[in-house]
PDB file of N, CA and C in Angstrom:
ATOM      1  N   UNK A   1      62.476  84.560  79.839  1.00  0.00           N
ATOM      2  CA  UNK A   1      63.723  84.987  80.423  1.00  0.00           C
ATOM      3  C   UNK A   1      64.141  86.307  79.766  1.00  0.00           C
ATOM      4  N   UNK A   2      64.722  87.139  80.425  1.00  0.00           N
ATOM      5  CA  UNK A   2      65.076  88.654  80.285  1.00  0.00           C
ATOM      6  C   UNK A   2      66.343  88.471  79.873  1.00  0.00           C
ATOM      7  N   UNK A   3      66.439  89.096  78.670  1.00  0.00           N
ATOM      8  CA  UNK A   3      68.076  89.422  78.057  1.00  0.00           C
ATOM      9  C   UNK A   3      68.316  90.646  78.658  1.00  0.00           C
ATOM     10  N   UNK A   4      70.246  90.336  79.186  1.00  0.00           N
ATOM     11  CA  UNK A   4      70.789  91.581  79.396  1.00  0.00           C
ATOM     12  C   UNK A   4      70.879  92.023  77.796  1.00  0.00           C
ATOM     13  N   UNK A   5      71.299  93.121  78.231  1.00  0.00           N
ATOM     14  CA  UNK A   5      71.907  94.217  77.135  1.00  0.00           C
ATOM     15  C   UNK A   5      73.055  94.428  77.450  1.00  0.00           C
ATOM     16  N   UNK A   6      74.004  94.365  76.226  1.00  0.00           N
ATOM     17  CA  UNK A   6      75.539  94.352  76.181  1.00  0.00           C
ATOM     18  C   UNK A   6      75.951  94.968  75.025  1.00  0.00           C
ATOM     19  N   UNK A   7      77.787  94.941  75.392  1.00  0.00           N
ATOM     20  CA  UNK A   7      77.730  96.498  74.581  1.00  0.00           C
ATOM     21  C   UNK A   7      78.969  96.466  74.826  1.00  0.00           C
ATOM     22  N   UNK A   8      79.794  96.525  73.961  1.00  0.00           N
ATOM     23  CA  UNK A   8      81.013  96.784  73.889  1.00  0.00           C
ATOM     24  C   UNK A   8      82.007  97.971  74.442  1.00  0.00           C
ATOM     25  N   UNK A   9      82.914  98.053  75.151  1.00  0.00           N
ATOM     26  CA  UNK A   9      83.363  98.921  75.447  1.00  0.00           C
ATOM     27  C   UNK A   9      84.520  99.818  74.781  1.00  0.00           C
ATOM     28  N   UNK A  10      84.408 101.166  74.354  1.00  0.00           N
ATOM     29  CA  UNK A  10      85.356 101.543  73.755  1.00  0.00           C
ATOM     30  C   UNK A  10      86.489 101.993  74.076  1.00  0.00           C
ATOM     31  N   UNK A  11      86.608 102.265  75.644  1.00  0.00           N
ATOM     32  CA  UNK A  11      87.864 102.405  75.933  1.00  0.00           C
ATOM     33  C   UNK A  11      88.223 101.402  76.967  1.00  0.00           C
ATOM     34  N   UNK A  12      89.392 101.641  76.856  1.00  0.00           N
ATOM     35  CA  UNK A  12      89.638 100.142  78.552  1.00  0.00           C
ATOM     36  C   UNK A  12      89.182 100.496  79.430  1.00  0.00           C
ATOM     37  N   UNK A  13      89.844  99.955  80.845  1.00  0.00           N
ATOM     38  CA  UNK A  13      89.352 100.394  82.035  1.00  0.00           C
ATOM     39  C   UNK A  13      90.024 101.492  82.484  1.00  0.00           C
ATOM     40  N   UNK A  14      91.649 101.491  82.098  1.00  0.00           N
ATOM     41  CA  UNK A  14      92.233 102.510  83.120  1.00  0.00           C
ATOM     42  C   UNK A  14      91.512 103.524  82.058  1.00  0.00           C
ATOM     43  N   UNK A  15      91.365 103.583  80.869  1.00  0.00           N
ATOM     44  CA  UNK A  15      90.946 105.082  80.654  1.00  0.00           C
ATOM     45  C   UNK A  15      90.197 105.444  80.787  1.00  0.00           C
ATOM     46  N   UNK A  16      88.963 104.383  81.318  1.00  0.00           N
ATOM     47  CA  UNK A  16      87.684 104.678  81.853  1.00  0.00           C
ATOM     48  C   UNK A  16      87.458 105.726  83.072  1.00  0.00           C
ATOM     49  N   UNK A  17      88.634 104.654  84.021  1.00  0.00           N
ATOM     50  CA  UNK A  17      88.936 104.972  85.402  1.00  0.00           C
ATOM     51  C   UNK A  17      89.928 106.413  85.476  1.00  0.00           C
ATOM     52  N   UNK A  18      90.964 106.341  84.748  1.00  0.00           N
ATOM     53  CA  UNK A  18      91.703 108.051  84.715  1.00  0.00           C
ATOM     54  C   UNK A  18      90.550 109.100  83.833  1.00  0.00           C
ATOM     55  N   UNK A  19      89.647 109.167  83.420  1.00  0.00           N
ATOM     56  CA  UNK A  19      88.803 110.055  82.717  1.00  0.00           C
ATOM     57  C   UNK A  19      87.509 110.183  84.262  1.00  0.00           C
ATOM     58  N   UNK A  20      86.932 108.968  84.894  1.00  0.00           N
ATOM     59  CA  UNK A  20      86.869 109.620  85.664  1.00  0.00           C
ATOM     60  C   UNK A  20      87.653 110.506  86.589  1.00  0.00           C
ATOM     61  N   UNK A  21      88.588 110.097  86.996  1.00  0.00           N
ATOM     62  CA  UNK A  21      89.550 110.374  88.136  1.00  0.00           C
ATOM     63  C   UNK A  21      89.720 111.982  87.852  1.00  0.00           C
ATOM     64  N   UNK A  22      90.106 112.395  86.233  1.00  0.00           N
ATOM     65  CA  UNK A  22      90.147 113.756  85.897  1.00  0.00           C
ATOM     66  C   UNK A  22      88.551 114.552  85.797  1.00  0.00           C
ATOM     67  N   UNK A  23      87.693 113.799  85.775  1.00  0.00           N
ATOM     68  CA  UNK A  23      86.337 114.552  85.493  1.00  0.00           C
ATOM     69  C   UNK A  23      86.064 114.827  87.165  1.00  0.00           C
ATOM     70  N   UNK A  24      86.359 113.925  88.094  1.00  0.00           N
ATOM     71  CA  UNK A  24      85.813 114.165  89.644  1.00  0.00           C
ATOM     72  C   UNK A  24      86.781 115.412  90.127  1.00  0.00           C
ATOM     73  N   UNK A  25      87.788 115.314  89.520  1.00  0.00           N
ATOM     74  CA  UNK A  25      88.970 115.973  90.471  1.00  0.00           C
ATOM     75  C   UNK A  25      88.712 117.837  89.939  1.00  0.00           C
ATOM     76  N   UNK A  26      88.239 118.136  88.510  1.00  0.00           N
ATOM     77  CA  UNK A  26      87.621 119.183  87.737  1.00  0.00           C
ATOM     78  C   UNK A  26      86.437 119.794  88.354  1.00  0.00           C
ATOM     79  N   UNK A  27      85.463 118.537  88.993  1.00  0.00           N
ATOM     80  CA  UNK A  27      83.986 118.912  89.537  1.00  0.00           C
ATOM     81  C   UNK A  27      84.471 119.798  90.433  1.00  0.00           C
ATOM     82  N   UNK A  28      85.181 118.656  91.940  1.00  0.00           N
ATOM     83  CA  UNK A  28      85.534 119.378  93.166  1.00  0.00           C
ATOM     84  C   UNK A  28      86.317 120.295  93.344  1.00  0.00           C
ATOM     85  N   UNK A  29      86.976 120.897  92.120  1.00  0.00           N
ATOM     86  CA  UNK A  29      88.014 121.929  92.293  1.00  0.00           C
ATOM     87  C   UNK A  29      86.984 123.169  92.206  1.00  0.00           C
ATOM     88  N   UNK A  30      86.137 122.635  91.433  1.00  0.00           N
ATOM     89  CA  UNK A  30      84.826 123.874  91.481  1.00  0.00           C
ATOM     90  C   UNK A  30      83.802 124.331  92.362  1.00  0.00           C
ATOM     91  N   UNK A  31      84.220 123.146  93.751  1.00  0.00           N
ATOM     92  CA  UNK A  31      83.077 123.615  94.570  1.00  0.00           C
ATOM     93  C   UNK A  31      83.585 123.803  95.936  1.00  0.00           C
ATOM     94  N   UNK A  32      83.009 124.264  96.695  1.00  0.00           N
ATOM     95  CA  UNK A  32      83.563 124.997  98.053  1.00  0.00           C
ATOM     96  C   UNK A  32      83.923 123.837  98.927  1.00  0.00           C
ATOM     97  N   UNK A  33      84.799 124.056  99.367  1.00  0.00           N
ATOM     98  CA  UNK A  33      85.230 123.256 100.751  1.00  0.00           C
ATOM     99  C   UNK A  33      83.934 122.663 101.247  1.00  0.00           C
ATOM    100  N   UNK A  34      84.292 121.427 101.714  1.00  0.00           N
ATOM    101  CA  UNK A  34      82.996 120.972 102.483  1.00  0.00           C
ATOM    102  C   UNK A  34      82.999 119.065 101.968  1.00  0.00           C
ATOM    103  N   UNK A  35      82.069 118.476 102.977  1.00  0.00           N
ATOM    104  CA  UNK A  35      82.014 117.274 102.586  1.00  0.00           C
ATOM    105  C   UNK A  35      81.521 116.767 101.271  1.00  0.00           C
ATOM    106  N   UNK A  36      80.958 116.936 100.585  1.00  0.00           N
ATOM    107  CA  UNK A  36      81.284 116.490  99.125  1.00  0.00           C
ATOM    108  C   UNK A  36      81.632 116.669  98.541  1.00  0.00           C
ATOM    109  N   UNK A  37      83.028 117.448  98.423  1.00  0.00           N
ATOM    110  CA  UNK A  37      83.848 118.002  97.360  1.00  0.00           C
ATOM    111  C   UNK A  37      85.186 116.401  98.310  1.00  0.00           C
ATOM    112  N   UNK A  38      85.113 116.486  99.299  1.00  0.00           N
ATOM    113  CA  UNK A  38      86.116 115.468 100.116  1.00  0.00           C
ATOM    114  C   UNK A  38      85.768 114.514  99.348  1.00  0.00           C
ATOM    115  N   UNK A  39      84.224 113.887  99.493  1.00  0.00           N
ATOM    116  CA  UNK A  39      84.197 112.757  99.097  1.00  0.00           C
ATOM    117  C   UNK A  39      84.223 112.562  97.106  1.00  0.00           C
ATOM    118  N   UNK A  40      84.277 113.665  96.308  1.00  0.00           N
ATOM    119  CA  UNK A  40      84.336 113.580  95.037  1.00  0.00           C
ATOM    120  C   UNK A  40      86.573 113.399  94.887  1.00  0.00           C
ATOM    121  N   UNK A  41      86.891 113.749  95.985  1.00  0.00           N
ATOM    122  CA  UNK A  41      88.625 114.211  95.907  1.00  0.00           C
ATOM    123  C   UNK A  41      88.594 112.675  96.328  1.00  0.00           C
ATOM    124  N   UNK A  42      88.382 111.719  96.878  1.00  0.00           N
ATOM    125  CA  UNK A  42      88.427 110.189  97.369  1.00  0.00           C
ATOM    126  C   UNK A  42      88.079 109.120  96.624  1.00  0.00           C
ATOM    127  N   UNK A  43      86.993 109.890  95.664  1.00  0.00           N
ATOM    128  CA  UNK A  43      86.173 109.001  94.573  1.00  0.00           C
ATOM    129  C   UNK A  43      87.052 108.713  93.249  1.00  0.00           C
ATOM    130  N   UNK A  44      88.006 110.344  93.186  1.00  0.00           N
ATOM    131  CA  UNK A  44      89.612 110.234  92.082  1.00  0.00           C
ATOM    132  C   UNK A  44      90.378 109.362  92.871  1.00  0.00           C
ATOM    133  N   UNK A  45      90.740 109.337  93.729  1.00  0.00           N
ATOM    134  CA  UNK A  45      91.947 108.638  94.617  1.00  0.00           C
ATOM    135  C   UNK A  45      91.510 107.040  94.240  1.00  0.00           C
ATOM    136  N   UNK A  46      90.396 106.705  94.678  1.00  0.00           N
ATOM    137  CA  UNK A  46      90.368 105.246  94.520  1.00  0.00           C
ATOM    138  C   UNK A  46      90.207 105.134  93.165  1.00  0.00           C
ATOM    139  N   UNK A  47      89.949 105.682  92.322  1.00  0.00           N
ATOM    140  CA  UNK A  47      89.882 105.776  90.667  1.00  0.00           C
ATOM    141  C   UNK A  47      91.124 105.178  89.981  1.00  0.00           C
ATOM    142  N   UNK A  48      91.870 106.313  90.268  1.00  0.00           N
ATOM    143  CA  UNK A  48      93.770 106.249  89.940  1.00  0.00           C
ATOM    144  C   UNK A  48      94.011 105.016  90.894  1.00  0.00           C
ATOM    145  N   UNK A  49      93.886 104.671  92.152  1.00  0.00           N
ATOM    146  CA  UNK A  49      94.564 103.260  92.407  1.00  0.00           C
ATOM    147  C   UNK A  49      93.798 102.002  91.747  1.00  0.00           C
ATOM    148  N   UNK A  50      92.382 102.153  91.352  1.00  0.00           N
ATOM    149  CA  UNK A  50      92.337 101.116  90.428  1.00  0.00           C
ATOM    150  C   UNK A  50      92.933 100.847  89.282  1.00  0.00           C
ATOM    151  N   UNK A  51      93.125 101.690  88.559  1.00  0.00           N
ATOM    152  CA  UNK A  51      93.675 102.415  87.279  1.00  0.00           C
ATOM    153  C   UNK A  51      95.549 101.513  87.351  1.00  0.00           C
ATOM    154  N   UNK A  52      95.835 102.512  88.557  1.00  0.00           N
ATOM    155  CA  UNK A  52      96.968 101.451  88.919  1.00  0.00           C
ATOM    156  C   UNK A  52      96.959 100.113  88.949  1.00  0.00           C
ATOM    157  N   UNK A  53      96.439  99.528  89.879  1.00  0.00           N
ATOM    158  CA  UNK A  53      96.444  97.439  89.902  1.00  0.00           C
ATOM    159  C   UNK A  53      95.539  97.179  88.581  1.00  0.00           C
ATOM    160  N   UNK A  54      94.987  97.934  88.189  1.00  0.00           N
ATOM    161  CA  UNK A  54      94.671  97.363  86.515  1.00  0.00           C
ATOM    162  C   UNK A  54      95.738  96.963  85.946  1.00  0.00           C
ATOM    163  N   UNK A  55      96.607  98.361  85.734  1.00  0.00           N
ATOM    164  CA  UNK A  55      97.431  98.218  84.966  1.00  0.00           C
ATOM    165  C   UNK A  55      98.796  97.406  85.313  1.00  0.00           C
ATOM    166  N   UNK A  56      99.129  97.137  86.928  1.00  0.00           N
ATOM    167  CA  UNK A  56      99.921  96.115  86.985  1.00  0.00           C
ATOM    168  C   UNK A  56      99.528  94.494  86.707  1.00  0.00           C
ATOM    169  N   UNK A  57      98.444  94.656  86.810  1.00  0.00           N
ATOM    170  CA  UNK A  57      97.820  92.829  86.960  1.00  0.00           C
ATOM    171  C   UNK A  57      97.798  92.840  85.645  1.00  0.00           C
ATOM    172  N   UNK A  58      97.539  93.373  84.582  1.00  0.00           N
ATOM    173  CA  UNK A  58      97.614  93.230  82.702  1.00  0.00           C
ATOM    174  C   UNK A  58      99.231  93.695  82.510  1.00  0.00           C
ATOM    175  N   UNK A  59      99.897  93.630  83.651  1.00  0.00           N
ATOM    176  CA  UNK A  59     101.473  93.672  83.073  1.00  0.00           C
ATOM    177  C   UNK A  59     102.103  92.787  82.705  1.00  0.00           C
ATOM    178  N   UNK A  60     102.781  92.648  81.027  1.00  0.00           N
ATOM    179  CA  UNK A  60     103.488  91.719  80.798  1.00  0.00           C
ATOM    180  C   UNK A  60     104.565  91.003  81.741  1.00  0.00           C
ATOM    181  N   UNK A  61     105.261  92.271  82.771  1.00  0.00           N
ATOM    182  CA  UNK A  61     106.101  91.477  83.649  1.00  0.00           C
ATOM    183  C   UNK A  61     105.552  90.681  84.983  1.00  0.00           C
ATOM    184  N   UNK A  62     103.566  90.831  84.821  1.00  0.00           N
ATOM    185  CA  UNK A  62     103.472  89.640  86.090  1.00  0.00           C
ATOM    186  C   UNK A  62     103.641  88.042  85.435  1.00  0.00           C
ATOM    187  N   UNK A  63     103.742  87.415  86.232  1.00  0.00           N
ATOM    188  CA  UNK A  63     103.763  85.834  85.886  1.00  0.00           C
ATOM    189  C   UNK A  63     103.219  84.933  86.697  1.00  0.00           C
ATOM    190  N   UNK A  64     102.332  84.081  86.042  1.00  0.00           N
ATOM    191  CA  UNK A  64     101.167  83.347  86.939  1.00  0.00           C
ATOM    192  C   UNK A  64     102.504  81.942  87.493  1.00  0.00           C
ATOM    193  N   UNK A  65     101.997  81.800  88.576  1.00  0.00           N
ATOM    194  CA  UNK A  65     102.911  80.653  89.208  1.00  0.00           C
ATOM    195  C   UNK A  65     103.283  79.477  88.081  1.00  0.00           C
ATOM    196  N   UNK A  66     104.110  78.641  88.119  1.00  0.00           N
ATOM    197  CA  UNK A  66     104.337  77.478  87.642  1.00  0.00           C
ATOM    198  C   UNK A  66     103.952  76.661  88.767  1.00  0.00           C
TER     199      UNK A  66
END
């Protein structure tokens, strides 16, 4: 049987997810109009809204049903 390989992560997710979000949004500002600069500007967008419901669902003010 094959061991994964694992590995601790050093930053969370949203800073995973906002470091991409700022590294995609840096690429496409550098490249000409056109469809893959769209789809690198969409790839930040869904980045930052994960980043977002990360950070509400690990919010102290949600509360799991009683």
């Amino acid at each position: 049987m094959k061991k994964r390989r694992r590995f601790k992560q050093t930053e969370t997710l949203q800073e995973r997810l906002r470091k991409f979000a700022a590294d995609s949004r840096e690429q496409a500002s550098q490249m000409p109009a056109g469809e893959e600069r769209d789809q690198l500007v969409k790839k930040a967008r869904q980045a930052d809204t994960a980043a977002h419901l990360d950070e509400w669902m690990s919010s102290s003010g949600l509360q799991s049903p009683k």
